[in-house]
Every structure is written in C-alpha cells, then in structure tokens.
Protein backbone atom coordinates (compact mmCIF):
# COMPACT_ATOMS: atom_id res chain seq x y z
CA UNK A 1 59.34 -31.09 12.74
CA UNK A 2 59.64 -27.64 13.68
CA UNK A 3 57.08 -25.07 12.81
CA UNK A 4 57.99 -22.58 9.47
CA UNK A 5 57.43 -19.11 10.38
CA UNK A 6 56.27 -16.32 7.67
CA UNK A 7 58.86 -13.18 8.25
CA UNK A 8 58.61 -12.04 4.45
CA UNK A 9 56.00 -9.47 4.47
CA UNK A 10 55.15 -9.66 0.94
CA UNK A 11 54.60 -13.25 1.59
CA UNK A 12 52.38 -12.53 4.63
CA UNK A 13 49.56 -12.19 2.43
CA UNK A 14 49.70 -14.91 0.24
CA UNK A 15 49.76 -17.01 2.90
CA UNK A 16 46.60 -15.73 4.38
CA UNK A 17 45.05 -15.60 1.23
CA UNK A 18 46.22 -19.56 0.55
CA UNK A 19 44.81 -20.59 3.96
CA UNK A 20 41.04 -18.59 3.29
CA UNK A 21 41.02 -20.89 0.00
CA UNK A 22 41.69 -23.92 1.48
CA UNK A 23 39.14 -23.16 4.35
CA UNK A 24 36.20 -22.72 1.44
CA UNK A 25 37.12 -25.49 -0.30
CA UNK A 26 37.10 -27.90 2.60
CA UNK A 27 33.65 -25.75 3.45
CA UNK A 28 32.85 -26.60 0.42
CA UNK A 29 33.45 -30.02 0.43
CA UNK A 30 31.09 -30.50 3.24
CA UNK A 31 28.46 -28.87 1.54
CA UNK A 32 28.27 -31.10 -0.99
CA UNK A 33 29.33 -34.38 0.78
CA UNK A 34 26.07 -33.26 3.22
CA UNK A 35 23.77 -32.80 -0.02
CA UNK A 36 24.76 -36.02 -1.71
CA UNK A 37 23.94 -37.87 1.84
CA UNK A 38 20.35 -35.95 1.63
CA UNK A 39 19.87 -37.22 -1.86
CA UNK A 40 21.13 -40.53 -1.47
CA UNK A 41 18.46 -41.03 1.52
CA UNK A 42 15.67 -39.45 -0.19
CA UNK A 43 15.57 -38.71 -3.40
CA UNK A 44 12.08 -38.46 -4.09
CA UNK A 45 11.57 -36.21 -0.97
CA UNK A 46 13.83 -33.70 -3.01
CA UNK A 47 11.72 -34.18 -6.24
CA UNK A 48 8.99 -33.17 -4.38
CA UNK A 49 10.58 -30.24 -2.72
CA UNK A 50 11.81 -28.94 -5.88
CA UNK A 51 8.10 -29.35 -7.73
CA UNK A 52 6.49 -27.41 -4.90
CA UNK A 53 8.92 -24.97 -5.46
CA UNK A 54 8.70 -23.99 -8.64
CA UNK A 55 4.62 -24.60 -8.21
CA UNK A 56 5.09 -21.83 -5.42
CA UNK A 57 7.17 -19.62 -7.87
C-alpha cells in the first residue's frame, strides 16, 4: 500500500487538526485505562485520599 499524500491546501489543515484529536483521545484513553488500574488495586487507598482532601480543603 502506498502512502496518500495531502497536496490540497485547504485540506492540509483538517488533516492536522484530525490527527491532534486522535492523539488526545488515545491520551486520553490512557488516562483513564491508568486510573481504573489505580482503583481496581486500591480502592480504599483512594477513599482515603479523597477524605483527606477535602478534610485539608
């Protein structure tokens, strides 16, 4: 399969804009797979974060 090249200008940018979006989603993505693994290993550790917290607050 040969590589598709971007020659419309107008395009250029819609591209770019496409490829930012998919990079914060899949940023994203990580984010929250990494959070449920935290949560899933220690939920009460993040209780107890969360109530200090808001005691600090």
């Amino acid at each position: 399969m040969r590589p598709s090249y971007v020659t419309d200008l107008k395009k250029i940018a819609y591209t770019k804009a496409e490829l930012v979006d998919k990079q914060k989603n899949t940023a994203m993505l990580v984010i929250l797979a990494e959070s449920a693994a935290v949560v899933s290993e220690s939920p009460s550790d993040l209780c107890q974060t969360k109530q200090e917290e808001a005691f600090i607050n």
